[in-house]
N, C-alpha and C. Protein backbone atom coordinates (compact mmCIF):
# COMPACT_ATOMS: atom_id res chain seq x y z
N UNK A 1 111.31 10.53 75.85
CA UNK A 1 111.86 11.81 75.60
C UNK A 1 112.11 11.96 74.09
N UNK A 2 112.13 13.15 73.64
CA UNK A 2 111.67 13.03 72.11
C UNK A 2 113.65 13.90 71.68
N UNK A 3 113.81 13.74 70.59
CA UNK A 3 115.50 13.67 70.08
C UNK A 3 115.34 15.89 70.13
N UNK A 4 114.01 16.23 69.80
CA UNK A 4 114.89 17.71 69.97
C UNK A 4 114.06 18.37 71.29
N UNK A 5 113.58 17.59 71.99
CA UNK A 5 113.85 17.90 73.58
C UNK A 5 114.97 18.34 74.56
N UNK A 6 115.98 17.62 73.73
CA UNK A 6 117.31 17.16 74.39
C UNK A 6 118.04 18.50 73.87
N UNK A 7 118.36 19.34 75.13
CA UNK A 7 119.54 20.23 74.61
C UNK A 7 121.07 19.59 74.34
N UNK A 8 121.67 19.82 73.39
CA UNK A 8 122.91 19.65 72.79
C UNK A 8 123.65 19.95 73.37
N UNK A 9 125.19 19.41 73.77
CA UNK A 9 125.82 19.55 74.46
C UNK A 9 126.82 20.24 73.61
N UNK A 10 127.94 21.14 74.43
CA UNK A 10 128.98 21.97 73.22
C UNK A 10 129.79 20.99 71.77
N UNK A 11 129.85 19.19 72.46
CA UNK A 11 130.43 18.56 71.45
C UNK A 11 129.77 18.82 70.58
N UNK A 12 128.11 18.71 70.66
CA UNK A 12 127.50 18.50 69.15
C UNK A 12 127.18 19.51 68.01
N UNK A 13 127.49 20.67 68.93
CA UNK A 13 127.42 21.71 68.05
C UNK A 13 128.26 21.86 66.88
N UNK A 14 128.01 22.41 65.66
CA UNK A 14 128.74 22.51 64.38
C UNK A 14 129.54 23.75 64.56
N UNK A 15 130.52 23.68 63.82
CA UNK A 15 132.04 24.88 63.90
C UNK A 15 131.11 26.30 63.24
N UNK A 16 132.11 27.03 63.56
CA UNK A 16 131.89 28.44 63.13
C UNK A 16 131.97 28.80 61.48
N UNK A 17 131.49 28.79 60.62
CA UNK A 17 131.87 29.20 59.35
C UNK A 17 131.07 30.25 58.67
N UNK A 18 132.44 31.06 57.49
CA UNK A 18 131.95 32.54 56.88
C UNK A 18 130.85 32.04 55.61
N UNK A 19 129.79 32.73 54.92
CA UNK A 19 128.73 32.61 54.84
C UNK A 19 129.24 32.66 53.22
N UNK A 20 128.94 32.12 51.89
CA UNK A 20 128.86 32.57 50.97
C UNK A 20 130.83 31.81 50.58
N UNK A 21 131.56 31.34 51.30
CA UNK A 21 132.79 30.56 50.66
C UNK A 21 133.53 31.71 50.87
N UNK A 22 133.42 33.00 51.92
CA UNK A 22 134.30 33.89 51.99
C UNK A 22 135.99 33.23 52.35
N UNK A 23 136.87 33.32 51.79
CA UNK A 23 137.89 33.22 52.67
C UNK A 23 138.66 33.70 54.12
N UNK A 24 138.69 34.94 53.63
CA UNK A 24 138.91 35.64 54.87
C UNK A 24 138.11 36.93 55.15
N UNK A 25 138.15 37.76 56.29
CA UNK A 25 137.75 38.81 57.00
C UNK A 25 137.43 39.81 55.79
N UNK A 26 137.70 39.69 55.25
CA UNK A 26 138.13 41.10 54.70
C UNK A 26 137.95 40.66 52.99
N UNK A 27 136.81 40.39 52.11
CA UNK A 27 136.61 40.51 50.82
C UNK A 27 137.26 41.19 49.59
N UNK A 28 137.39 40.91 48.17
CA UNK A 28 138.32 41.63 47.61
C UNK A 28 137.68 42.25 46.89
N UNK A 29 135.85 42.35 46.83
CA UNK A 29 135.25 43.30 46.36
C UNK A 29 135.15 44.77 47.00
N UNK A 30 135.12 44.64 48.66
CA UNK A 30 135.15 45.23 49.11
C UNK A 30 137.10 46.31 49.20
N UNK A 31 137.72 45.63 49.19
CA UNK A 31 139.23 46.00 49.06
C UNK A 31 139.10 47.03 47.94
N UNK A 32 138.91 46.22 46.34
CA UNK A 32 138.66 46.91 45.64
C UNK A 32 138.06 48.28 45.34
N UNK A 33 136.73 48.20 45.89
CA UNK A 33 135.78 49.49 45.85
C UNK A 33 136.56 50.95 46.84
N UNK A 34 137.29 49.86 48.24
CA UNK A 34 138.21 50.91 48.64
C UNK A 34 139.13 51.95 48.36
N UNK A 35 139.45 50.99 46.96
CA UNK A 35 140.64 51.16 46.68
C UNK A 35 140.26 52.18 45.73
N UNK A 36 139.62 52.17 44.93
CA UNK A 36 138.86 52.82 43.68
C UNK A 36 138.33 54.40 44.27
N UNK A 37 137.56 54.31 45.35
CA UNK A 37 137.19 55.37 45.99
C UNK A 37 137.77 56.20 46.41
N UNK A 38 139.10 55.90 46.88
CA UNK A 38 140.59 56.40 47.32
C UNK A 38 141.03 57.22 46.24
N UNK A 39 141.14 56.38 45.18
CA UNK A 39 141.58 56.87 43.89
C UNK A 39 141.22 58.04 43.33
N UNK A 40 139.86 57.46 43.09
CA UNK A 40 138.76 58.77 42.72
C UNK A 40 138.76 60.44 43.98
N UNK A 41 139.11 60.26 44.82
CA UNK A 41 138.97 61.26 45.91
C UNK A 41 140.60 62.26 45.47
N UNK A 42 141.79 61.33 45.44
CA UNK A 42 142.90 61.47 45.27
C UNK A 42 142.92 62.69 43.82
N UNK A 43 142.38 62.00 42.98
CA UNK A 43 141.74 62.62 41.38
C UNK A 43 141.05 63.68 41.81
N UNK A 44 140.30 64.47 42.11
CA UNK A 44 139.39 65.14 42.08
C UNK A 44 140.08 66.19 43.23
N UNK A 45 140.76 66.03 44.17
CA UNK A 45 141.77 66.66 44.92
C UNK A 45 142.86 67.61 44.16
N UNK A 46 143.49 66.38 43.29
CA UNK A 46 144.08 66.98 42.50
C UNK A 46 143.69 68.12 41.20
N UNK A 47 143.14 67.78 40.71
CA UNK A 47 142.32 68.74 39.95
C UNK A 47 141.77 69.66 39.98
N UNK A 48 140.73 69.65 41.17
CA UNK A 48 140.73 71.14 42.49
C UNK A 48 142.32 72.10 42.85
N UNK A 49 142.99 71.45 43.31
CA UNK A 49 144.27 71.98 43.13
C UNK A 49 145.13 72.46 42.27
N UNK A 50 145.10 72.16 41.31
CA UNK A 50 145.94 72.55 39.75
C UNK A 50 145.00 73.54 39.46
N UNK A 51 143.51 73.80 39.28
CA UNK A 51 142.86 74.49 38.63
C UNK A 51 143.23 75.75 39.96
N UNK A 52 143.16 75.30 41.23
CA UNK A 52 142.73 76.41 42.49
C UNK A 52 144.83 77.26 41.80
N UNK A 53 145.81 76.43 41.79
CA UNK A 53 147.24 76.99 41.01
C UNK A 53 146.99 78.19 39.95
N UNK A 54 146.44 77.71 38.94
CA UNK A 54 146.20 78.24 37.66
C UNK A 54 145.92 79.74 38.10
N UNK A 55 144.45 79.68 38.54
CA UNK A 55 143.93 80.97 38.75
C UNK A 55 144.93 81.87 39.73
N UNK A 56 145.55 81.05 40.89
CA UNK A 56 146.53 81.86 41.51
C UNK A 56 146.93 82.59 40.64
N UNK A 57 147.25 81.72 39.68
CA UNK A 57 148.89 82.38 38.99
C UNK A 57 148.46 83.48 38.25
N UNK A 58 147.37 83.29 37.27
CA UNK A 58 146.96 84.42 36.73
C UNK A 58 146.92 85.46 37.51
N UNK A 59 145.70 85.25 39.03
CA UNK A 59 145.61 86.45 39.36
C UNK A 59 147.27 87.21 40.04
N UNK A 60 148.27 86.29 40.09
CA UNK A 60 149.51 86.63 40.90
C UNK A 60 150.45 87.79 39.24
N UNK A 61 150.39 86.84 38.45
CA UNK A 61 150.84 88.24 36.93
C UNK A 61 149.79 89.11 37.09
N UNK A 62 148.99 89.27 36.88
CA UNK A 62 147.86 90.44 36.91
C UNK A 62 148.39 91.20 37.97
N UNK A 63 148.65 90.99 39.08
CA UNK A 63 148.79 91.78 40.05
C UNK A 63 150.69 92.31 39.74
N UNK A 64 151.71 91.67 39.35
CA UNK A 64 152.54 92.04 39.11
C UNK A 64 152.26 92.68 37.71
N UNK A 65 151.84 92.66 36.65
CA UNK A 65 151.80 93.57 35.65
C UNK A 65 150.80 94.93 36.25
N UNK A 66 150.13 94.86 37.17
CA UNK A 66 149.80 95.84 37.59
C UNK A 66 150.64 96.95 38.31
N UNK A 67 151.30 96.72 39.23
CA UNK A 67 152.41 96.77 39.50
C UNK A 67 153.39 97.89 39.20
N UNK A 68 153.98 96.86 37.76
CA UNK A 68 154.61 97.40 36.61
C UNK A 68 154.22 98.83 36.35
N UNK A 69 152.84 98.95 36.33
CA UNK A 69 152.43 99.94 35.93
C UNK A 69 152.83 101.34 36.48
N UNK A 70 153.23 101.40 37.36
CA UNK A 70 152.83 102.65 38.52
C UNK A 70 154.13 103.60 38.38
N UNK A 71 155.55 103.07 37.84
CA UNK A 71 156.34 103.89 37.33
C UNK A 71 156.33 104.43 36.24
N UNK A 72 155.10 104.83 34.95
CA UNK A 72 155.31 105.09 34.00
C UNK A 72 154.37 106.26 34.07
N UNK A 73 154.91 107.07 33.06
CA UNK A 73 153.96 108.70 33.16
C UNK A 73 152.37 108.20 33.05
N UNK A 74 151.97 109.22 33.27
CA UNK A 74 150.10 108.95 33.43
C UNK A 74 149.39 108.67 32.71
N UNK A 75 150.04 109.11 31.03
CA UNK A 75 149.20 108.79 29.96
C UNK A 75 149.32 107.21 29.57
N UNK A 76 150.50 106.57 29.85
CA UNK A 76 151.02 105.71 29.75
C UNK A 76 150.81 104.97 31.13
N UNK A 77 150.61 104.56 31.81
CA UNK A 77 149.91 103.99 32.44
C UNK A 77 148.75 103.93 32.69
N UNK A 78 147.60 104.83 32.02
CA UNK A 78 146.52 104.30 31.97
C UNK A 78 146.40 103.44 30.85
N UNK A 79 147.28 103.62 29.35
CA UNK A 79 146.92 102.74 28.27
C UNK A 79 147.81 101.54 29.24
N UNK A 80 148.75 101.28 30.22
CA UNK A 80 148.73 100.11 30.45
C UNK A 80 147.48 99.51 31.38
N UNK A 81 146.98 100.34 32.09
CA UNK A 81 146.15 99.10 32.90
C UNK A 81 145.00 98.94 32.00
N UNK A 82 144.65 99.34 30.77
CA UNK A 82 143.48 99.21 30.25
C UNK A 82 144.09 97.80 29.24
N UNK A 83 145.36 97.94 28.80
CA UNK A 83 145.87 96.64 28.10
C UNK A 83 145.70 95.25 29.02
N UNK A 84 145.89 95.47 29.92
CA UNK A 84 145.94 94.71 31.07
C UNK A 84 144.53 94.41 31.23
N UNK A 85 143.56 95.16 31.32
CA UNK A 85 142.06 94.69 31.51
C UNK A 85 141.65 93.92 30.62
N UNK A 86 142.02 94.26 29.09
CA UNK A 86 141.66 93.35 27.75
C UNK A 86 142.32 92.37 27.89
N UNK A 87 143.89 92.03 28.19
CA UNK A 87 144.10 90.47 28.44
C UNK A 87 143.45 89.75 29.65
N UNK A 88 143.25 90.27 30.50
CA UNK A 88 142.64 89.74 31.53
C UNK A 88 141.06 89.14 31.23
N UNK A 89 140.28 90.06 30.31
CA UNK A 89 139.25 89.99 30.08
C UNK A 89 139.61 88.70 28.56
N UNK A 90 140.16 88.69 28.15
CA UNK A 90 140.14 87.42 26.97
C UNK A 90 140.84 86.38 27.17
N UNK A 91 141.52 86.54 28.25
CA UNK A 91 141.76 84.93 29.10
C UNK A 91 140.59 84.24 29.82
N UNK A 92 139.36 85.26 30.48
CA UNK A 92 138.51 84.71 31.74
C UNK A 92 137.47 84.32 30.39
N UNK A 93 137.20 85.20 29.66
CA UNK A 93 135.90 85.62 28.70
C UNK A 93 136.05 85.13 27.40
N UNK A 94 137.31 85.45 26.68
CA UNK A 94 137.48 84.91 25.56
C UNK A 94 137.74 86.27 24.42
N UNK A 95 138.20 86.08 23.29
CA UNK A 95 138.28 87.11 22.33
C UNK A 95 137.18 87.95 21.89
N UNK A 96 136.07 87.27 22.21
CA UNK A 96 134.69 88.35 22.00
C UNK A 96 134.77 89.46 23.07
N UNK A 97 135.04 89.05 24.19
CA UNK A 97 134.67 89.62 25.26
C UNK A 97 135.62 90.80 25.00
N UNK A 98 137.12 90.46 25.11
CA UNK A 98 138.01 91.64 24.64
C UNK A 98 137.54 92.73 23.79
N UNK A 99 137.30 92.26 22.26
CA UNK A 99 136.66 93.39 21.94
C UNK A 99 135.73 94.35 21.95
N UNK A 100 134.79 94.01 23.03
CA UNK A 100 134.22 94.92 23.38
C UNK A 100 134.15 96.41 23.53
N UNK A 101 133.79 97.48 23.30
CA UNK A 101 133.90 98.80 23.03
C UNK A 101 132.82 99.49 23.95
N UNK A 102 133.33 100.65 24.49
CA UNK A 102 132.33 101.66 25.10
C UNK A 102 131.44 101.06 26.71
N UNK A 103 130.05 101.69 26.43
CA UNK A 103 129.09 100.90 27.53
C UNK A 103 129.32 99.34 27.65
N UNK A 104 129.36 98.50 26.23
CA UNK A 104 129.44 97.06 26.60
C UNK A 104 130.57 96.49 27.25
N UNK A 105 132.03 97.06 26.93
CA UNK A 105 132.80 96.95 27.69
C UNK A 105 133.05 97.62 29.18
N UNK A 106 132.54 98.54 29.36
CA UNK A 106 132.51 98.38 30.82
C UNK A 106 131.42 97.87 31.55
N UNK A 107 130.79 97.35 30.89
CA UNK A 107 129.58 96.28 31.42
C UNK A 107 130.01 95.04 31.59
N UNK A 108 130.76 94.85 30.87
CA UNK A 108 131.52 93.12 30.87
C UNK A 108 132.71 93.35 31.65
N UNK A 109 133.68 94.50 31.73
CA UNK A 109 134.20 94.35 33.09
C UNK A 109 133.65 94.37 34.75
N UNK A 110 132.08 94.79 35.06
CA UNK A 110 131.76 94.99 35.84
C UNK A 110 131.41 93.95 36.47
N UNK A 111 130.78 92.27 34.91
CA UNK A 111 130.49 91.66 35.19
C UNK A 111 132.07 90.49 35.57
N UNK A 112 133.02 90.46 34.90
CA UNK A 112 134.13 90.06 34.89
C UNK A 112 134.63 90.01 36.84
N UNK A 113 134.60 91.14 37.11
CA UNK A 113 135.14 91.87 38.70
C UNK A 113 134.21 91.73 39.78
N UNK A 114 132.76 91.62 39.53
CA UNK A 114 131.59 91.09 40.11
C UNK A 114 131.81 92.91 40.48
N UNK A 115 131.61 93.93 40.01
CA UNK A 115 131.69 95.75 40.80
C UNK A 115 130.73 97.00 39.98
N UNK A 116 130.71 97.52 40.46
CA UNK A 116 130.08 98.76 39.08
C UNK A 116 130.75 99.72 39.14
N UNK A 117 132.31 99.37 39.35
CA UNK A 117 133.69 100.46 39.07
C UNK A 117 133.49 100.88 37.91
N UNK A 118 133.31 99.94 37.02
CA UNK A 118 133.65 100.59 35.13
C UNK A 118 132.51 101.10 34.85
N UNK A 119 131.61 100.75 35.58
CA UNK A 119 130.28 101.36 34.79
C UNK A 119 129.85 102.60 35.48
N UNK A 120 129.69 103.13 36.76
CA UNK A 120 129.40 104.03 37.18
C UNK A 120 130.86 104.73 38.78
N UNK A 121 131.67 104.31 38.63
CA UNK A 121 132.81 104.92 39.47
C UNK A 121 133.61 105.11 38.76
N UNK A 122 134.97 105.38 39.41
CA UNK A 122 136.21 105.80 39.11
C UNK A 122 137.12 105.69 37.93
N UNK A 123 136.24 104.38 37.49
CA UNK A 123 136.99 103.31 36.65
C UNK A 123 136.12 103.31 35.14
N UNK A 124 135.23 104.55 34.43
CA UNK A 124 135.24 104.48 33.36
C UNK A 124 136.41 105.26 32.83
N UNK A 125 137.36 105.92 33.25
CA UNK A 125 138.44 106.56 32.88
C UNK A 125 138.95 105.00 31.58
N UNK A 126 139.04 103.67 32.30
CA UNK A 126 139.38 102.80 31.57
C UNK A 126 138.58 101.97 30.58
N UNK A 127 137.43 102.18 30.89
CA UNK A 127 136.70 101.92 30.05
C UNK A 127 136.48 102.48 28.45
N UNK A 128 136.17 104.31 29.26
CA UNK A 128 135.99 104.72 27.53
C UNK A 128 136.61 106.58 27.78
N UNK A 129 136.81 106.46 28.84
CA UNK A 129 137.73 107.71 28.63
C UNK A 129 139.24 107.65 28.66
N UNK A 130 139.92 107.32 27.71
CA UNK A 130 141.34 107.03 27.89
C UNK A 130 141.64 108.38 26.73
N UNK A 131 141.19 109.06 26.48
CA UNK A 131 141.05 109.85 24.74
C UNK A 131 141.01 111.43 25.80
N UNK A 132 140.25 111.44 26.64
CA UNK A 132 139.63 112.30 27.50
C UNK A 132 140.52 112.99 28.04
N UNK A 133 140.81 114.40 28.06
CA UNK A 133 141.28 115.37 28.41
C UNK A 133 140.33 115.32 30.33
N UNK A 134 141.39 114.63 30.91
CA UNK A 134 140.92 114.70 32.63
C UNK A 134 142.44 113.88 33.43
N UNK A 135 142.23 114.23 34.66
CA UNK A 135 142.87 114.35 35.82
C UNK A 135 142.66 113.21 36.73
N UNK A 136 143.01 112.00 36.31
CA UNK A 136 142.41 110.88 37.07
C UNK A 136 143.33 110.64 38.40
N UNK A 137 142.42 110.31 39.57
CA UNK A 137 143.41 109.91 40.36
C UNK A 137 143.85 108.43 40.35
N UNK A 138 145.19 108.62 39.68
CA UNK A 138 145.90 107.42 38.91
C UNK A 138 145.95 106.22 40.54
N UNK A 139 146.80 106.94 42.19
CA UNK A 139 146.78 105.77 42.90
C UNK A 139 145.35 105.40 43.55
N UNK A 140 144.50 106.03 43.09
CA UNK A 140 143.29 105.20 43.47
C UNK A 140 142.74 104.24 42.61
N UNK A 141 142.93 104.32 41.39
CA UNK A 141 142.36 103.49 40.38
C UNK A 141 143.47 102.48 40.48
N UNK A 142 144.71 102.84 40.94
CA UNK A 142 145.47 101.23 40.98
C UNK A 142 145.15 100.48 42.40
N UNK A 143 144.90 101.33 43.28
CA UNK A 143 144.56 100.98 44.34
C UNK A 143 143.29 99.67 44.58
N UNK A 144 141.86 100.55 43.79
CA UNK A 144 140.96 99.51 42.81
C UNK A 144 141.05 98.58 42.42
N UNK A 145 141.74 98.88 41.26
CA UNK A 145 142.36 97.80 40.42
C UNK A 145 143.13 96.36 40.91
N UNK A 146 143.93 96.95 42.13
CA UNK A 146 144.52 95.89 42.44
C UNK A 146 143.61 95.16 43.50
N UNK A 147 142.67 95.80 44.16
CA UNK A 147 141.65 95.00 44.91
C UNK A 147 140.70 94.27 44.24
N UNK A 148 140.13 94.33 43.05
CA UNK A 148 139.53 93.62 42.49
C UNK A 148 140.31 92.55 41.47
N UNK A 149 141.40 92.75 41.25
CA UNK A 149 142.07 91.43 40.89
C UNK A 149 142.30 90.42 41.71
N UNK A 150 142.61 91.38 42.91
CA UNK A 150 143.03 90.12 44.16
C UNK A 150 141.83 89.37 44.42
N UNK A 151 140.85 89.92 44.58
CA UNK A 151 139.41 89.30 45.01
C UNK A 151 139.07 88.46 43.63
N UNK A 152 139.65 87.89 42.40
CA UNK A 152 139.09 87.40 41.33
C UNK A 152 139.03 85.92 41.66
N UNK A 153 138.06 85.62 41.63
CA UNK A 153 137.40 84.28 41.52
C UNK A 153 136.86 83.88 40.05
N UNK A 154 138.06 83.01 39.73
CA UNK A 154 137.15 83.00 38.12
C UNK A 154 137.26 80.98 37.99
């Protein structure tokens, strides 16, 4: 009978051991990378969040300085919501964008609001007729106004 003919009996078998000098179950490269990934998820959560704050907040003053607006005579509340459009517009856009004048500025608010209020509706009154001898209907344009701030995704 030849020596590996012979099946082995459970004595002769060799013990159980982890592959590579692991100590235990559970590696500390692997712990690590856990741990790191956690981290990184935690980070990027946060940051999504502070930025998703920010814009709240802006759009939450915008909507209260809008607001503001609606007790003051007519001439005077349109130069406020148009003040209000230029800060709004040089916080999202920057100081170029503010100064904008005429067609280009209500082109860059249209693009600002994702609408074509300023450029062809209700809303060149703020654009480039503020000088203009007319009859605007003031609660619809705040009405506007305040729907497209609320909807701002910037």
């Amino acid at each position: 009978m030849n020596p590996a003919e012979v099946a082995p009996t459970l004595d002769q078998l060799r013990g159980l051991h982890l592959p590579g000098g692991a100590a235990g179950a559970v590696q500390g490269e692997i712990v690590a990378a856990a741990a790191l990934g956690f981290l990184a998820a935690l980070l990027v959560g946060l940051v999504r969040y502070l930025r998703g704050r920010a814009r709240a907040s802006l759009r939450r003053a915008a909507l209260a300085e809008l607001a503001g607006t609606r007790g003051l005579a007519p001439e005077a509340r349109l130069v406020a919501q148009a003040r209000l459009l230029r800060r709004l517009a040089r916080t999202l856009a920057g100081d170029a964008a503010a100064r904008e004048t005429g067609a280009a500025w209500a082109t860059r608010l249209d693009t600002l609001l994702a609408t074509d209020f300023f450029t062809t509706g209700p809303g060149r009154v703020l654009a480039d007729g503020l000088y203009r001898r007319q009859e605007p209907d003031l609660d619809g344009l705040d009405a506007e106004l305040g729907r497209l701030i609320g909807r701002l995704r910037t």
